[in-house]
Each structure stands twice: as structure tokens, then as C-alpha cells.
C-alpha atoms as a PDB file:
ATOM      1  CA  UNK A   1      99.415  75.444 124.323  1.00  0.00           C
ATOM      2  CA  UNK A   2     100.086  75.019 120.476  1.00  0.00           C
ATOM      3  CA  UNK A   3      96.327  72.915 120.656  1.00  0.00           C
ATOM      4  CA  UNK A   4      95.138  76.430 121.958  1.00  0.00           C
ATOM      5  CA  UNK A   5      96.966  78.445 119.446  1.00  0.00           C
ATOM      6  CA  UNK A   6      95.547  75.890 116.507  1.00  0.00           C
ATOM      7  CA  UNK A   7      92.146  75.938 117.460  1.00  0.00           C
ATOM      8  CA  UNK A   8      92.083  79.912 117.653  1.00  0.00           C
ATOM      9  CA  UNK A   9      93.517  80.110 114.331  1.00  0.00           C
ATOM     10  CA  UNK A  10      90.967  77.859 113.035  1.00  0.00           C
ATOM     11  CA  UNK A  11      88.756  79.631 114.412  1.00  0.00           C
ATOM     12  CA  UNK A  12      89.886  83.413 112.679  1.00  0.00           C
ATOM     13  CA  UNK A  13      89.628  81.310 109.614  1.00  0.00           C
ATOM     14  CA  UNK A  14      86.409  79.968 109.786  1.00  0.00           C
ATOM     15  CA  UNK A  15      84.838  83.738 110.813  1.00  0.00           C
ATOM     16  CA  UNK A  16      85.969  85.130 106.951  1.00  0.00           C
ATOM     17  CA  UNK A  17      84.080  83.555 104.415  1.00  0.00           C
ATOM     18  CA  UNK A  18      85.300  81.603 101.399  1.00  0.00           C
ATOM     19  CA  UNK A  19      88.335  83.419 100.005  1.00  0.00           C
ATOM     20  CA  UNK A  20      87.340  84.471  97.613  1.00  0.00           C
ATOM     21  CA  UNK A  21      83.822  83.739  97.374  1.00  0.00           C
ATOM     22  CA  UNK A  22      82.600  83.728  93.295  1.00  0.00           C
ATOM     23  CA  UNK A  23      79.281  84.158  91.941  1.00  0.00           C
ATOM     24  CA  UNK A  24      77.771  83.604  88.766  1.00  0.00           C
ATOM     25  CA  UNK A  25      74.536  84.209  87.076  1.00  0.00           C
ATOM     26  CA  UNK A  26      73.391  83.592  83.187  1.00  0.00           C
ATOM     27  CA  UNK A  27      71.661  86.890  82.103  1.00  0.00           C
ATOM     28  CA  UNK A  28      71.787  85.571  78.648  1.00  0.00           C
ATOM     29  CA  UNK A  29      72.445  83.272  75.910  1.00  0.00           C
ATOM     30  CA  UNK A  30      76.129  82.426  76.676  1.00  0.00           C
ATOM     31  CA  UNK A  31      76.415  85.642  79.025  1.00  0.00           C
ATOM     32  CA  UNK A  32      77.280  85.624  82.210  1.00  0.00           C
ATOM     33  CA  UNK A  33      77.125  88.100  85.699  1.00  0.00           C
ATOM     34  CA  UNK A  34      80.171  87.653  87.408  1.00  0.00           C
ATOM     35  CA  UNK A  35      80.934  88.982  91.167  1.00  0.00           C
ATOM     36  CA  UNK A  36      84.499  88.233  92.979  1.00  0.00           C
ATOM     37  CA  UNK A  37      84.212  89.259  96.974  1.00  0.00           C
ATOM     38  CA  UNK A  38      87.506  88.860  98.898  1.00  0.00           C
ATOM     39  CA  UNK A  39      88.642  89.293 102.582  1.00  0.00           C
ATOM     40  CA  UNK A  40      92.064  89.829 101.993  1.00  0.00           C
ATOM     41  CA  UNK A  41      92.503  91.820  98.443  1.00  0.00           C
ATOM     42  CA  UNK A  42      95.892  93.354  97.616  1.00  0.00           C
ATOM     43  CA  UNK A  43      94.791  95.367  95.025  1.00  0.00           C
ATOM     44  CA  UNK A  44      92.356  95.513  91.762  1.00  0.00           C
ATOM     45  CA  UNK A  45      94.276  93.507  89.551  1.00  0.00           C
ATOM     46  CA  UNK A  46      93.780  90.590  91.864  1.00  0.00           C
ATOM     47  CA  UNK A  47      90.216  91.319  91.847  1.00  0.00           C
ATOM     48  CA  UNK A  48      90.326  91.478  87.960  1.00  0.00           C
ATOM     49  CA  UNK A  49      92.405  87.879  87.296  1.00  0.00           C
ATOM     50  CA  UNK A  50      89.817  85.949  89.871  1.00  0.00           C
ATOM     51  CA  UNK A  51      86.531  87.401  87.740  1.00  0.00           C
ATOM     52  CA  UNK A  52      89.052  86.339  84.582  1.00  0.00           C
ATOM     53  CA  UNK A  53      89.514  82.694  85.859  1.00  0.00           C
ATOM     54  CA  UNK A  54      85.899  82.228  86.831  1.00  0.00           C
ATOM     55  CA  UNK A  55      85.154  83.777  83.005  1.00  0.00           C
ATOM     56  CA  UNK A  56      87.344  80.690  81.734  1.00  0.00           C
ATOM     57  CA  UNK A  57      85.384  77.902  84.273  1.00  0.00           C
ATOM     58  CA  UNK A  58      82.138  79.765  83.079  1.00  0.00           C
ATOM     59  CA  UNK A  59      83.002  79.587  79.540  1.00  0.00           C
ATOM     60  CA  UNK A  60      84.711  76.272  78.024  1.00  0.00           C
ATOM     61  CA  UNK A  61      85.234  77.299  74.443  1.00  0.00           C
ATOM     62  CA  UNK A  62      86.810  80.558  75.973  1.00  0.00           C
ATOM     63  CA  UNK A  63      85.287  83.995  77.195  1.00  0.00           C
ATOM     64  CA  UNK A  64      85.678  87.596  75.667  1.00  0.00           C
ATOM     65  CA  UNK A  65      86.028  90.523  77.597  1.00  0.00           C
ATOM     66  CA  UNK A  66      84.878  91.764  80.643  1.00  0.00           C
ATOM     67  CA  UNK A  67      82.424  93.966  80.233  1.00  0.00           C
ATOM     68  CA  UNK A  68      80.894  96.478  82.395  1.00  0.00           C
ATOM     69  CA  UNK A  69      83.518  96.256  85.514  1.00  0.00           C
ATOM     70  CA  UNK A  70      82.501  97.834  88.472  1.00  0.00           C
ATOM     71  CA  UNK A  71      83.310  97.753  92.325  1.00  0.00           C
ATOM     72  CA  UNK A  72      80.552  96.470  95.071  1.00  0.00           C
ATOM     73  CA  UNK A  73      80.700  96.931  98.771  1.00  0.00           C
ATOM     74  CA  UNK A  74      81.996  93.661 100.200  1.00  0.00           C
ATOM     75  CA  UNK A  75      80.189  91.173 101.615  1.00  0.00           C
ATOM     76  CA  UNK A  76      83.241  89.993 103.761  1.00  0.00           C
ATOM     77  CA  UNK A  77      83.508  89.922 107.359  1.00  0.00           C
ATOM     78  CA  UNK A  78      84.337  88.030 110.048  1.00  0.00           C
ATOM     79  CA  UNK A  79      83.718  87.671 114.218  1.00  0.00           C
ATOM     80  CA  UNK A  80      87.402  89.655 114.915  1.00  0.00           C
ATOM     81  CA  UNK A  81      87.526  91.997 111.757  1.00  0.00           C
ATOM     82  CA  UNK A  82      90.834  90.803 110.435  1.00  0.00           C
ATOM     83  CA  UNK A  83      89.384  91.495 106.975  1.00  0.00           C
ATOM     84  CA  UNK A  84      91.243  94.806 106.479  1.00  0.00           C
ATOM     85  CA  UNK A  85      91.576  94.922 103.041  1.00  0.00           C
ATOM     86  CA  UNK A  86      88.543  93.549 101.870  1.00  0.00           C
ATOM     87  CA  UNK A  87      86.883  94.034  98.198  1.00  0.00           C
ATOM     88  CA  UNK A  88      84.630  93.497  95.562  1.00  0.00           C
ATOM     89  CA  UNK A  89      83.923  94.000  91.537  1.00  0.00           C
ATOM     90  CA  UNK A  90      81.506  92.377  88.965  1.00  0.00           C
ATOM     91  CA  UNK A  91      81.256  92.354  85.614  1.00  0.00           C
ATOM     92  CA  UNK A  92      79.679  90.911  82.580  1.00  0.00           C
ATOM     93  CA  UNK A  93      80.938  88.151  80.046  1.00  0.00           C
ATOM     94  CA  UNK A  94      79.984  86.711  76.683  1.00  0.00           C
ATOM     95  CA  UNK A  95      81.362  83.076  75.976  1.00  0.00           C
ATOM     96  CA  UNK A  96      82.965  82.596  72.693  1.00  0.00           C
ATOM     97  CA  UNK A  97      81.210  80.433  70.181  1.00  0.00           C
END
């Protein structure tokens, strides 16, 4: 029985994507796209801080401010829609010198 009960909660896992799945893409010398898509989002701020840590991996001497915020439809889904609460923003990022 708790095999059963594993293996089905394996499997809910496996149907959301990556949580949360980040995406990057240079548009420019030292600038940056950024886009944050999460299943389970408890509100904007959350949303805000991942696009703000991926800034930082992005951006080794440091990154400014993120520019030109703005919310997507989210990618996010799964087999059993247990992705109630799902969201997405990008933005835009220049790395400091």
C-alpha cells in the first residue's frame, strides 16, 4: 500500500514541470531576457526573487535592475491539474561592469 501511495505521488510530481522552470536569453551586450514559470506560485514577490536569483547566476560581477517586468500566461501544467496557482513574469537585466 505505501509502494502504491509512493509511486502515485511520484507520479503527480513528475506531470508539473521543473519548479520553477527559468529561462534566459542574451538580447545584448551583458543584457539578459529573463522568464520565471511556476506551478505552485504564492504570490508575485516569489515570482520577483526567482527572476532576481537567476539575474545574480546570469550576472557574476552583479546585475542592476529589473527592467521591463511583466506577467506571461504559464506554461505549467500537469496530467491531474494540481497546478492551481500557477504563474509567470519576465523581465530584462543589464549585468554590472
Amino acid at each position: 500500500m505505501r509502494a502504491a501511495a509512493g509511486a502515485l505521488c511520484v507520479l503527480l510530481l513528475a506531470g508539473c514541470r521543473s519548479d520553477p522552470a527559468l529561462h534566459s536569453a542574451r538580447i545584448g551586450p551583458a543584457q539578459y531576457r529573463l522568464q520565471v514559470d511556476r506551478c505552485h506560485v504564492i504570490d508575485r514577490a516569489q515570482l520577483e526573487d526567482d527572476l532576481r536569483a537567476l539575474a545574480s547566476r546570469k550576472c557574476p560581477a552583479g546585475a542592476g535592475t529589473l527592467e521591463n517586468i511583466r506577467s506571461l500566461p504559464s506554461q505549467q501544467g500537469s496530467l491531474f491539474g494540481e497546478c492551481l496557482r500557477r504563474g509567470a513574469l519576465q523581465a530584462e537585466v543589464r549585468c554590472l561592469p
